[in-house]
Structures are given as C-alpha cells and as structure tokens.
C-alpha atoms as a PDB file:
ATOM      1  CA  UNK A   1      63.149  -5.949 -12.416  1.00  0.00           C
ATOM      2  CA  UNK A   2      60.171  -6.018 -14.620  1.00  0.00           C
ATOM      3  CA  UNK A   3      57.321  -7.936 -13.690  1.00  0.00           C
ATOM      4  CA  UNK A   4      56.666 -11.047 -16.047  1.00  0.00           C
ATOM      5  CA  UNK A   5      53.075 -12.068 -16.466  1.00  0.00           C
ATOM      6  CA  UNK A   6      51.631 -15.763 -17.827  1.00  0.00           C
ATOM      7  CA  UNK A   7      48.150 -16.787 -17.892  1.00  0.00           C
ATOM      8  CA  UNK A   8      45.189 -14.977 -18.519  1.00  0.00           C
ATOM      9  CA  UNK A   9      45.679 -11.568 -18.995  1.00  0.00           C
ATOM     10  CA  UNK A  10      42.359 -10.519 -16.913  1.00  0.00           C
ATOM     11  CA  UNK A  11      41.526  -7.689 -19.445  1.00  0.00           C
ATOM     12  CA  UNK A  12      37.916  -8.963 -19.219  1.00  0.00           C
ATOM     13  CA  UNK A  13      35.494 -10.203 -16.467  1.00  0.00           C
ATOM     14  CA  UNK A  14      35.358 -13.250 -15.308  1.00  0.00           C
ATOM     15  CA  UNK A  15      33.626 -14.686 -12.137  1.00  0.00           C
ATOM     16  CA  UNK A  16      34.897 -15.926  -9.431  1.00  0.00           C
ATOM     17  CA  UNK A  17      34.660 -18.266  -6.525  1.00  0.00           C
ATOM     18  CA  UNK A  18      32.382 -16.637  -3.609  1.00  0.00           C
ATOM     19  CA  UNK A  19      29.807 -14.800  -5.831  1.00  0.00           C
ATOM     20  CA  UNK A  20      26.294 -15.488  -5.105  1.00  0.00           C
ATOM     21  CA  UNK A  21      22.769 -15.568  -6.271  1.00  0.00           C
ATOM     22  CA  UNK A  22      19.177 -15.029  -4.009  1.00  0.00           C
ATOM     23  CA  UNK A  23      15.914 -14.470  -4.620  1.00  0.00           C
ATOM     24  CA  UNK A  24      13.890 -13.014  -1.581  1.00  0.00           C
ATOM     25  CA  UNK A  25      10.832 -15.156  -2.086  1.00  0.00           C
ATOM     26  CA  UNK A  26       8.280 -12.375  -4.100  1.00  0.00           C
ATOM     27  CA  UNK A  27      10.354 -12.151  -7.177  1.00  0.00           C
ATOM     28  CA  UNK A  28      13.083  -9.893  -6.527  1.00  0.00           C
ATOM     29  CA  UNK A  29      16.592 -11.307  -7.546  1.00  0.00           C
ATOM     30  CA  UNK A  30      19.603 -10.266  -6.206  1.00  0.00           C
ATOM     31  CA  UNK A  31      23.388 -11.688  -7.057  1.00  0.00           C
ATOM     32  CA  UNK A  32      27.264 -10.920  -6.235  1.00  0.00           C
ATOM     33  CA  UNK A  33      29.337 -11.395  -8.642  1.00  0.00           C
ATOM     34  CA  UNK A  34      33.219 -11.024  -7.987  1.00  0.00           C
ATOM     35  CA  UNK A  35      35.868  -9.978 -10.382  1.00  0.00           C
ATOM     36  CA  UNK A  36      39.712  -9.789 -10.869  1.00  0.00           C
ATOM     37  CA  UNK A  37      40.671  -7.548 -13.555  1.00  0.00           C
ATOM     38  CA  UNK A  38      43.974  -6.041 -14.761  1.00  0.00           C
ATOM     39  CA  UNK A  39      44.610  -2.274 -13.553  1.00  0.00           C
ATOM     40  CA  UNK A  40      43.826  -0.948 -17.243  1.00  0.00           C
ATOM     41  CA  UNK A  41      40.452  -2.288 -17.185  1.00  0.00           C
ATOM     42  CA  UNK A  42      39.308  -2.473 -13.766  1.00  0.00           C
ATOM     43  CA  UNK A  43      37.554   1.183 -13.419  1.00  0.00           C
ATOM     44  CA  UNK A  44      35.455   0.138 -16.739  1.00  0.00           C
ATOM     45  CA  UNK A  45      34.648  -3.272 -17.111  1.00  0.00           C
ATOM     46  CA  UNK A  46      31.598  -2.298 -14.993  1.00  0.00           C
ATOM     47  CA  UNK A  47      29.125   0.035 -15.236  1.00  0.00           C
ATOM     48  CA  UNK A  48      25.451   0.996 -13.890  1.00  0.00           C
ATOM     49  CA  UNK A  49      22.650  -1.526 -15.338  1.00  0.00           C
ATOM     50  CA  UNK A  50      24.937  -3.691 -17.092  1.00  0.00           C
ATOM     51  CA  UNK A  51      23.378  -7.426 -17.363  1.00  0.00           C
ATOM     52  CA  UNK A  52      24.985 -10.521 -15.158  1.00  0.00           C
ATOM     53  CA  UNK A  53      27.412 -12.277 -17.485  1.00  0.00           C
ATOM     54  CA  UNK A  54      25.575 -15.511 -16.583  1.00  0.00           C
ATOM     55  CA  UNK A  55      22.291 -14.672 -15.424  1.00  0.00           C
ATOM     56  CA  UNK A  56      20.642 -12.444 -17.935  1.00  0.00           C
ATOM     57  CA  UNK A  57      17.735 -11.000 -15.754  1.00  0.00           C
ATOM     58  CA  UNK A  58      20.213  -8.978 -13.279  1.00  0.00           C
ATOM     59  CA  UNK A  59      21.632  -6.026 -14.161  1.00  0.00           C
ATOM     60  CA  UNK A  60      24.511  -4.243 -12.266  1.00  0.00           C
ATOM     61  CA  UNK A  61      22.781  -1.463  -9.181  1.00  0.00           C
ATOM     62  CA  UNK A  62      26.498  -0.894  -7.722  1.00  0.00           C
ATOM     63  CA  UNK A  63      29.510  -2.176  -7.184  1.00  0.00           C
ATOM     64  CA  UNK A  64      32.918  -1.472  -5.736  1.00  0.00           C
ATOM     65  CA  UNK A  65      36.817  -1.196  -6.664  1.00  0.00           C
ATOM     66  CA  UNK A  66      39.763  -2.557  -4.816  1.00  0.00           C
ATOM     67  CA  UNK A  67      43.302  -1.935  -5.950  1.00  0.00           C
ATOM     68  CA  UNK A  68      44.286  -5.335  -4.876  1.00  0.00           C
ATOM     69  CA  UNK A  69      47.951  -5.236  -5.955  1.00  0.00           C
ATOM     70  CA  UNK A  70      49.920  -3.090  -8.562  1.00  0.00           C
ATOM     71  CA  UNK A  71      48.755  -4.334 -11.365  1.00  0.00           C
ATOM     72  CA  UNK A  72      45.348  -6.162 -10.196  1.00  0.00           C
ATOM     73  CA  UNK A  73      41.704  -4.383  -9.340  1.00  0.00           C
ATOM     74  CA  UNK A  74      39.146  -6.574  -7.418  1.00  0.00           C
ATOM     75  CA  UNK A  75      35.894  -5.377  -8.370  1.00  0.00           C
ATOM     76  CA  UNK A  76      32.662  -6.426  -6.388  1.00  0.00           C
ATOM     77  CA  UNK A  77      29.375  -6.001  -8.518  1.00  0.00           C
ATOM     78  CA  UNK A  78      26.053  -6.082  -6.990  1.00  0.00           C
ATOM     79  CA  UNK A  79      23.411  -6.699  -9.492  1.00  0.00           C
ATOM     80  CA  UNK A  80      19.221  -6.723  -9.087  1.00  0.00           C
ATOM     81  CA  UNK A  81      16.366  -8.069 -11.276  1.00  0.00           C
ATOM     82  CA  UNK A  82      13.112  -9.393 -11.530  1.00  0.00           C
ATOM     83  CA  UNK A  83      11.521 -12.494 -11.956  1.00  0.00           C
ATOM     84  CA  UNK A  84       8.962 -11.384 -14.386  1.00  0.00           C
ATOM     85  CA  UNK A  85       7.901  -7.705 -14.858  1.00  0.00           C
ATOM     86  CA  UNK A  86       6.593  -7.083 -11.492  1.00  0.00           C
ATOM     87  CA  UNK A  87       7.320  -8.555  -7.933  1.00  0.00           C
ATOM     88  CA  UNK A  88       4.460 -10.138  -5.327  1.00  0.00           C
ATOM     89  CA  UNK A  89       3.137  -7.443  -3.562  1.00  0.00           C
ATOM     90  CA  UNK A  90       5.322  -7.549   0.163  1.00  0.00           C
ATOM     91  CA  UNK A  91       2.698  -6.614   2.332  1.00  0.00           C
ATOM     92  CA  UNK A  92       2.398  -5.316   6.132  1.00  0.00           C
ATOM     93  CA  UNK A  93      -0.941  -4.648   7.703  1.00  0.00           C
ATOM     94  CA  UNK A  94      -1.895  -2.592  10.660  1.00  0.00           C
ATOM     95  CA  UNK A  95      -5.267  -2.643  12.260  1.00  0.00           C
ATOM     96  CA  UNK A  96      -6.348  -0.748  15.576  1.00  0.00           C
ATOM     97  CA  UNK A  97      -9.265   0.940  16.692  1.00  0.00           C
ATOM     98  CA  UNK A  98      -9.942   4.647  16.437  1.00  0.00           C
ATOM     99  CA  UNK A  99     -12.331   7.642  17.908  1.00  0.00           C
ATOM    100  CA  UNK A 100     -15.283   8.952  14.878  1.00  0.00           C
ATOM    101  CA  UNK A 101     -18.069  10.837  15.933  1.00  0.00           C
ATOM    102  CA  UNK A 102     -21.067   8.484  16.320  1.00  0.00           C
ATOM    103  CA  UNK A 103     -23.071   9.635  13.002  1.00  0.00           C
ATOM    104  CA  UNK A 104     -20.650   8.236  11.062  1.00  0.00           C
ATOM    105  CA  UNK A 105     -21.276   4.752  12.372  1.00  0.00           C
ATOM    106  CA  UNK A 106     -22.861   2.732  10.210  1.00  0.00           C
ATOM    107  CA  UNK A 107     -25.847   1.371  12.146  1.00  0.00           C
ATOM    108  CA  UNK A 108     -26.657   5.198  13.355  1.00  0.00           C
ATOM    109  CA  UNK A 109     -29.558   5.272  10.876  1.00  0.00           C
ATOM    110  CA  UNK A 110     -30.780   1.591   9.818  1.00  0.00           C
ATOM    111  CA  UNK A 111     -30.724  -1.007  11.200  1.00  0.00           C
ATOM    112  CA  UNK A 112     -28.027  -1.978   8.974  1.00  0.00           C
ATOM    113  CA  UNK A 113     -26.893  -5.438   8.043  1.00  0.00           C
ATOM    114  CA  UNK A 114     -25.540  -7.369  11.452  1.00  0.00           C
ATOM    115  CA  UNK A 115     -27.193  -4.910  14.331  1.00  0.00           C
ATOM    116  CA  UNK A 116     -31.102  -5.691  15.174  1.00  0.00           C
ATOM    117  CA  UNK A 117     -31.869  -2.265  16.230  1.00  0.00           C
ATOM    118  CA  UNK A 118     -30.863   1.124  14.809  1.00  0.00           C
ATOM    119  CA  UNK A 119     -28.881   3.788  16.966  1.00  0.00           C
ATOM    120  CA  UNK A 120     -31.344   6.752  15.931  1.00  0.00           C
ATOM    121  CA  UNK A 121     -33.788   4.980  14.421  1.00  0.00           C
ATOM    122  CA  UNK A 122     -34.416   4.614  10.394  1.00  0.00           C
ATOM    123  CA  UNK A 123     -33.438   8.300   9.443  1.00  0.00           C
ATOM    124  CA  UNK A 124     -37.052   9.045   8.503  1.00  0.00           C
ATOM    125  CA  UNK A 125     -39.444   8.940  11.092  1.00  0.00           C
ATOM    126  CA  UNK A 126     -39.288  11.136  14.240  1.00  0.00           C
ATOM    127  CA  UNK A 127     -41.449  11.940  17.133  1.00  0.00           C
ATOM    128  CA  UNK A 128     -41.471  15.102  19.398  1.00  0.00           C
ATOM    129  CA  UNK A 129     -39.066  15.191  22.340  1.00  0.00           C
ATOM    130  CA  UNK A 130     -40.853  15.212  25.644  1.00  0.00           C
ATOM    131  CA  UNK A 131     -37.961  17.016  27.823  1.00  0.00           C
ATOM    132  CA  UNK A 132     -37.311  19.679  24.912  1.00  0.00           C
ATOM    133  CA  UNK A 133     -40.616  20.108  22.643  1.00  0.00           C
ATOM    134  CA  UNK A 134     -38.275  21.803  19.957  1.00  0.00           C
ATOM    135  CA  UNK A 135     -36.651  18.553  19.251  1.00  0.00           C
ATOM    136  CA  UNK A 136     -37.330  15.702  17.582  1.00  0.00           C
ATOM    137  CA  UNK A 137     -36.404  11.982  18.802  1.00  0.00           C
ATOM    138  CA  UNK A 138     -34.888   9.220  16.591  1.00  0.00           C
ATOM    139  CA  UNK A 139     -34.987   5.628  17.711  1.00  0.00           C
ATOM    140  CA  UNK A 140     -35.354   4.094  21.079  1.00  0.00           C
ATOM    141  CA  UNK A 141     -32.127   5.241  22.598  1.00  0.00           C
ATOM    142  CA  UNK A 142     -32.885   9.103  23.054  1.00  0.00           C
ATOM    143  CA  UNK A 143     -31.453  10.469  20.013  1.00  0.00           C
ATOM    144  CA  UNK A 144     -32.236  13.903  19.418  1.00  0.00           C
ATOM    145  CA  UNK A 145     -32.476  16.390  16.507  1.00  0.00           C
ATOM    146  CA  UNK A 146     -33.448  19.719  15.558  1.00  0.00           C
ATOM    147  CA  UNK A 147     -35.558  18.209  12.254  1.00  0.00           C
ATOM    148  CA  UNK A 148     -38.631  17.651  11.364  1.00  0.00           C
ATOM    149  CA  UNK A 149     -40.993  14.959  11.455  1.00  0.00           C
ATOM    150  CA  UNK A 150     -39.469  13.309   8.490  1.00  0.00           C
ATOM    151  CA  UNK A 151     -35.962  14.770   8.514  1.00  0.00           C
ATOM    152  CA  UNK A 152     -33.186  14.612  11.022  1.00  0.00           C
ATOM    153  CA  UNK A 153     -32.036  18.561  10.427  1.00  0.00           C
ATOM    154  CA  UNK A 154     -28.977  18.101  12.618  1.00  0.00           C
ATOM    155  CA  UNK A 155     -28.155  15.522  15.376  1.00  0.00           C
ATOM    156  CA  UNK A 156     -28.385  17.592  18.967  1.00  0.00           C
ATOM    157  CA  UNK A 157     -27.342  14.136  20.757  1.00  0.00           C
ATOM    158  CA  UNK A 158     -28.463  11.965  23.486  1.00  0.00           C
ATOM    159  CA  UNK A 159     -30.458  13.954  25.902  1.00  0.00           C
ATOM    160  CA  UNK A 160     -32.799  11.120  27.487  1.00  0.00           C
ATOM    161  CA  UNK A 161     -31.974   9.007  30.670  1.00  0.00           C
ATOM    162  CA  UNK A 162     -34.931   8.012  31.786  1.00  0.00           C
ATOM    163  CA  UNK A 163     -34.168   4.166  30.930  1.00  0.00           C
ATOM    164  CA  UNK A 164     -30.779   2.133  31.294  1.00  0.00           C
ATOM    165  CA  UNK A 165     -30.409   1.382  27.173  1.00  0.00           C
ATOM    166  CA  UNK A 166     -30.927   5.474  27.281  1.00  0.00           C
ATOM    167  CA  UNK A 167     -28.311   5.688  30.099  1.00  0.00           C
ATOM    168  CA  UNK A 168     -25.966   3.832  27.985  1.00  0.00           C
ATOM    169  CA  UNK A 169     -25.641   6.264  25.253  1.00  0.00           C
ATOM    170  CA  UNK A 170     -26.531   9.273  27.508  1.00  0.00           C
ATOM    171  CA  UNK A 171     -24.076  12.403  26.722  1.00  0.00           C
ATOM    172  CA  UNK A 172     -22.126  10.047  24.422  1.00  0.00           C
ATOM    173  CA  UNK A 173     -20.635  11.575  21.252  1.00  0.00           C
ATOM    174  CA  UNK A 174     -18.022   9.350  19.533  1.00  0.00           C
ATOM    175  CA  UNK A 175     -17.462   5.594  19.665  1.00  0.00           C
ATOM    176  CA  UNK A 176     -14.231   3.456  18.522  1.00  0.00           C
ATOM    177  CA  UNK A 177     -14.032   2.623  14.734  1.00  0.00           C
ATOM    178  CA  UNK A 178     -11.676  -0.119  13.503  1.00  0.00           C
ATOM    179  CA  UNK A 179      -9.347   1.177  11.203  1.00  0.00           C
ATOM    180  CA  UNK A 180      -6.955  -0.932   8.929  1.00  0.00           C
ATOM    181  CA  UNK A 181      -4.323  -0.052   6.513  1.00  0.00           C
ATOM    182  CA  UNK A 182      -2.104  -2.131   4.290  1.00  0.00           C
ATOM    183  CA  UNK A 183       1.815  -0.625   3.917  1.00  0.00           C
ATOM    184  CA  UNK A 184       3.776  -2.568   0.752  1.00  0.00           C
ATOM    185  CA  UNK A 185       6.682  -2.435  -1.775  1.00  0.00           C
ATOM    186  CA  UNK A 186       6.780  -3.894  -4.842  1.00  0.00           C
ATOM    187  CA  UNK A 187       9.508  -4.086  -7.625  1.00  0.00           C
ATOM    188  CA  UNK A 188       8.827  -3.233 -11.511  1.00  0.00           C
ATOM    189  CA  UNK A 189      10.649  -3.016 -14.619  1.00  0.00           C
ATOM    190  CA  UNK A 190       7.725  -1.328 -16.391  1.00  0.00           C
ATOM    191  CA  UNK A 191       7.731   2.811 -16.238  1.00  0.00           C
ATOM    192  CA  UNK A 192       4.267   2.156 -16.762  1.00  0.00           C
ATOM    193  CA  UNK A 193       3.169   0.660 -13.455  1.00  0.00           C
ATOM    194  CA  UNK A 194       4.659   3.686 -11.596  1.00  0.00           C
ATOM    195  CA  UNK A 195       3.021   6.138 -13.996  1.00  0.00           C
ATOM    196  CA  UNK A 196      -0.688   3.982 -13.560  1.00  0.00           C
ATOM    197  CA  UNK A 197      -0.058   3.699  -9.782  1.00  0.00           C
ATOM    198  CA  UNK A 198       0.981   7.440  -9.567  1.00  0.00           C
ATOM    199  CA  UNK A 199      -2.421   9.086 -11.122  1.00  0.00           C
ATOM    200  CA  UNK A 200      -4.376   5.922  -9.008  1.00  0.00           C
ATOM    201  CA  UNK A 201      -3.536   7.631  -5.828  1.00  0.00           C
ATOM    202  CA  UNK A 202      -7.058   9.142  -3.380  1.00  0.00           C
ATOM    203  CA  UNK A 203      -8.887   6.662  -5.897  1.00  0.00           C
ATOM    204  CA  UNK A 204     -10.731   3.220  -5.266  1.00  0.00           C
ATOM    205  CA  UNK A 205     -10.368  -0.441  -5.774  1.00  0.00           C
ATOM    206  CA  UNK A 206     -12.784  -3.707  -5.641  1.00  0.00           C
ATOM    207  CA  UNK A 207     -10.444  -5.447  -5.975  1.00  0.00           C
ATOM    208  CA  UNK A 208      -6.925  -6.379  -4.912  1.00  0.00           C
ATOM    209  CA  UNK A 209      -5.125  -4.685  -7.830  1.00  0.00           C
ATOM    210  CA  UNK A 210      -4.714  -1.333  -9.100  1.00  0.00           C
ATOM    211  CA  UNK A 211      -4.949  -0.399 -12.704  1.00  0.00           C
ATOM    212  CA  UNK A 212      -4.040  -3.865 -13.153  1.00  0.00           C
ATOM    213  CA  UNK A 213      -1.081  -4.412 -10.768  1.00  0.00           C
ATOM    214  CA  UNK A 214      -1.881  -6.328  -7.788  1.00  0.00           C
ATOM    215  CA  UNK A 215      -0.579  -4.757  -4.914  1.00  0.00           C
ATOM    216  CA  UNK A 216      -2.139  -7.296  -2.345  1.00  0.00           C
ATOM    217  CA  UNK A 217      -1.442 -10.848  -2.079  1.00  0.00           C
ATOM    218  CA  UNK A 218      -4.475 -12.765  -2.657  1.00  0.00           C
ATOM    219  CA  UNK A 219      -4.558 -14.774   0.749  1.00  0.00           C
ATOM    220  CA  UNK A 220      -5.873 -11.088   2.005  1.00  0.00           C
ATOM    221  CA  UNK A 221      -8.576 -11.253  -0.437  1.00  0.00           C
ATOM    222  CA  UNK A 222      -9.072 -10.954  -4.419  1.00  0.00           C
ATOM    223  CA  UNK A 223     -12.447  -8.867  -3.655  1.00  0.00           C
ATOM    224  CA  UNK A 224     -13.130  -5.608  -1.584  1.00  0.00           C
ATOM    225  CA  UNK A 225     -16.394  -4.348  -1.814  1.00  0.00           C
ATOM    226  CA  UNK A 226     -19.364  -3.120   0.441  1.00  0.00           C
ATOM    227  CA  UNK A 227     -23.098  -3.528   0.305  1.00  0.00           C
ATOM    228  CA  UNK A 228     -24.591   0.008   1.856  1.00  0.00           C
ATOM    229  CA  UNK A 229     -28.144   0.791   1.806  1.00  0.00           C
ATOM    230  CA  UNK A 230     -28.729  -0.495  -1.650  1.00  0.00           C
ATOM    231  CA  UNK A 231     -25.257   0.599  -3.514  1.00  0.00           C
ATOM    232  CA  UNK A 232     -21.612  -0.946  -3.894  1.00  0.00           C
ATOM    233  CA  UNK A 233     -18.924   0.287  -2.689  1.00  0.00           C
ATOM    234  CA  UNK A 234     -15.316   0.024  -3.042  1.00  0.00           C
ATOM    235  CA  UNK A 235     -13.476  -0.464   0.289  1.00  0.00           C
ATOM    236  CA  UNK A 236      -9.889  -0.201  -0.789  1.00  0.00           C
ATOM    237  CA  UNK A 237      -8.281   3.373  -1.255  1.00  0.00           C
ATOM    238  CA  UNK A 238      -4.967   3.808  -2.790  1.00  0.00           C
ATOM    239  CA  UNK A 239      -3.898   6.693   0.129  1.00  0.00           C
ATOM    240  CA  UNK A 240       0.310   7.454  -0.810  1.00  0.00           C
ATOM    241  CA  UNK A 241       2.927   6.189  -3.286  1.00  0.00           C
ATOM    242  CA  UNK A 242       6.394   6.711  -3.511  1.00  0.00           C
ATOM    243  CA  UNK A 243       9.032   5.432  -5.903  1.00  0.00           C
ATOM    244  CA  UNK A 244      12.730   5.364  -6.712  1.00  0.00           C
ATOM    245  CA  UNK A 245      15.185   4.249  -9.301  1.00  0.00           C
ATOM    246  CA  UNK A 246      16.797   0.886  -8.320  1.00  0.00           C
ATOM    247  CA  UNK A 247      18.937   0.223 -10.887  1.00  0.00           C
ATOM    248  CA  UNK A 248      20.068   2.878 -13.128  1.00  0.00           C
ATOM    249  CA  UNK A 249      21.918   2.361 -16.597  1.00  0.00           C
ATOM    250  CA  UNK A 250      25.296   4.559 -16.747  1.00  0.00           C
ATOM    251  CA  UNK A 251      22.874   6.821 -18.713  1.00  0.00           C
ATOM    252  CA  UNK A 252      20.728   7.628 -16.635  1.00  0.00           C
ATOM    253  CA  UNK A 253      17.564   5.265 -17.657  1.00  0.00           C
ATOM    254  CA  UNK A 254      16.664   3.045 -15.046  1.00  0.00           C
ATOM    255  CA  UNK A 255      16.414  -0.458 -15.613  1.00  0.00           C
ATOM    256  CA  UNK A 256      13.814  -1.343 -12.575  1.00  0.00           C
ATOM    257  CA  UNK A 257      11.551   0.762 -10.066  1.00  0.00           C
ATOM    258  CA  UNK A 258      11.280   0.708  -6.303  1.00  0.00           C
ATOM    259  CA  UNK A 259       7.382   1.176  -5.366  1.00  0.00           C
ATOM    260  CA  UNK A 260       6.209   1.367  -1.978  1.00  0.00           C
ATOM    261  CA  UNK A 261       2.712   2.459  -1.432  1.00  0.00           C
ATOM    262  CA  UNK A 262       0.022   2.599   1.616  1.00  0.00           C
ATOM    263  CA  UNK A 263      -3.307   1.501   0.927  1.00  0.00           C
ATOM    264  CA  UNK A 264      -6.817   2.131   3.373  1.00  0.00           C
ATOM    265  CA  UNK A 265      -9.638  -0.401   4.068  1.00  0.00           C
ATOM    266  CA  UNK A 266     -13.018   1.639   4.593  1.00  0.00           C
ATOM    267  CA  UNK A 267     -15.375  -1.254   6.015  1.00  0.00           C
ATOM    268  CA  UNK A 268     -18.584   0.904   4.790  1.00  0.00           C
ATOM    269  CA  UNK A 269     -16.386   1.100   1.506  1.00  0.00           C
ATOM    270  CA  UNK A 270     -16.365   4.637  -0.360  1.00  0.00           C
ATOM    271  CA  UNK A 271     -18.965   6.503  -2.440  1.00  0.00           C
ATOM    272  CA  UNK A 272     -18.268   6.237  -6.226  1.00  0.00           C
ATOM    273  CA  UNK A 273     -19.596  10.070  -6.367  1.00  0.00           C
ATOM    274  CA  UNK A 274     -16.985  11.680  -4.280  1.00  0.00           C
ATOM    275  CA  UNK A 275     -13.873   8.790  -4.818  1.00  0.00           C
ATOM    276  CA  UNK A 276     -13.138   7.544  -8.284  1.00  0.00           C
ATOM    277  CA  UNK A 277     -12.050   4.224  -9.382  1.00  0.00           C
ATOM    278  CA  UNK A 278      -8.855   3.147 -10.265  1.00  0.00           C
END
C-alpha cells in the first residue's frame, strides 16, 4: 500500500514544542531548537554556524539526526551566541601563600610603605660586623653582607643572636609570600580579541583589561597598580591563553571563540624595563 501524506510536507524547518533558550548570566546564549523534517531533507536542512530561525544572534555549534520513522528525521540543533561582541569576563581566583627567599620581600631594604622598620636597613648605609670583621651589617636585625660601606655586595644572611629581634630572624632565609592568580573564560565573536590577547601574553596591565578587553569583572577592581620606591608599577600579568573554535560555519570559519586565560597579581607590581605593557 502506498503511504498517503496530507499536511505540511516538512521539507523545511520548523520549530517545535520543547526547544529552549538560556543565557548563562555573562552574555553567552545558548538555545535548542527541535525539528521534524521529511527524510529528503533531514541530513541538510542543518549545517555548522547556521543562524536560529527566530533568534538571529545564535548560530548552529552541533546538532543531531534521528530517523524517527520511514519517512520522518528528528533533528536536534544546538545553537550558541553572544550578547554583544564579547562575554563578562567568568572569573575564578586563587590566593595562598608561598616560600621566596627573603631579599625579595619588599620591606628587606626600606622601610617601605606599611612596615616601621626595615629588614636590612635602607640599602645604603652599613657598618662593620663585630663577629666577622669582613662583613658588613644592614639594619638592626643582624643582616649581613659582603659590601661595602655604601653597598650591600651580596646578602651573607643573619649571623647575629645576641638580642631576641636578632634571634627572630637568626639563620632565617625565606619567608611566606602571598600569591594570587585569577583563572577565566570569556566568549568572542571578534578574531581580533584572540589575536590582541595572544601577542599580550608575559606582558602587563594597570588595569582590568587587556588591549582593551576586560578580562576581570570590575567588582575585583578597575585599577592595578603599585607605588615602589618612587615608580609605578603594573601588578597584573597576562601569564597563559588558550583558545578554541566554538562554533564553526560548514566552511570552516568560525563564527565565535572560546578564550580562557590565567592572569598573575604581583603585589610589588612589575618593572616596566623587563615586562612590557599590554
């Protein structure tokens, strides 16, 4: 018996009931949209990047094929977009505490801004060790070097323990710096974004953006800078980026880029003649 058909012929797409639409709260859209096609259009009514028949900021990432009955193809599209050009920047931080050697703390020569008195004095003025005349002595906590009277030459360490503030830093060598980095992902229609972001990576921001993209929300802070010994510095590094196509055209161009990226917070911020800015 051949089969008799009436109604709509289903040679093109047409939505149906339980599709949805969401938006995950920093700009990135995401929608379902159902279809029921006839056989001899099903495998091609959809294809990679093609835009939402009702919603024309989503464009087709994947979707899936079901030979429903003989004749009928259930097709399940998947579709992504942006509200805007870029997402908010989704942000994790992570902040601990680790081990640097105790010249690289930041009240070692000073005193710097929130300590009252300098580890090894102010990196200028020395006097001659009384346990080892060959050294020189740096502050009031027995730090010695093997300088001058107006240079530190190198830092020996603390050899004095004749007094309970010398006690305290007596033999020590490293103390606990707090460390804090900022993981995050952000979505982008723009193939320039990834480009600026790629060539702004092992360089410096003041700011919470990079080359013009923000890639921290501004509750963290909109400015990231340090005052040390005189100069500015920039405390945010861009440190890694990575990126993938999200949703690729059937010819290969993508439509919008995945970016996730690490950034590090340098509290003494970093030196404009060794780091760049972005």
């Amino acid at each position: 018996m051949a089969i008799v058909k009436t109604g709509n012929a289903l040679t093109s797409k047409f939505v149906q009931p339980g599709s949805t639409y969401e938006t995950d709260g920093y700009g990135l859209l995401t929608a379902r949209a159902i279809y029921l096609l006839d056989k001899s259009v099903g495998g091609t009514a959809v294809v990679g990047g093609q835009v939402h028949p009702q919603y024309f900021d989503l464009f087709v990432h994947k979707f899936t094929l079901t030979r429903k009955t003989l004749e009928l193809d259930e097709v399940v599209a998947d579709y992504v977009g942006i509200d805007g050009t870029t997402t908010q920047p989704n942000v994790t931080a992570s902040l601990g505490l680790t081990s640097e050697h105790i010249t690289t703390h930041p009240n070692f020569f000073g005193p710097s801004t929130g300590f009252s008195t300098a580890i090894a004095g102010n990196g200028t003025t020395f006097t001659t060790s009384t346990i080892r005349q060959e050294y020189k002595v740096g502050g009031v906590f027995g730090a010695h070097f093997n300088g001058s009277a107006t240079n530190a030459g190198g830092f020996v360490g603390f050899l004095d323990s004749s007094t309970a503030d010398k006690q305290y830093f007596y033999g020590k060598s490293h103390y606990l710096a707090p460390t804090t980095s900022f993981s995050g992902c952000i979505y982008t229609t723009s193939s320039g974004v990834v480009t600026n972001l790629k060539n702004a990576v092992g360089k410096t921001s003041g700011s919470n953006s990079f080359s013009s993209t923000k890639l921290l929300p501004d509750h963290v802070g909109t400015t990231f800078t340090a005052s040390v010994k005189g100069s500015t510095r920039n405390t945010l590094m861009l440190s890694q980026v990575s990126f993938e196509d999200y949703c690729v055209q059937s010819g290969g161009t993508p439509k919008i880029y995945k970016i996730n990226y690490e950034l590090r917070f340098n509290r003494e911020g970093y030196p404009a003649e060794v780091y760049a800015t972005a």
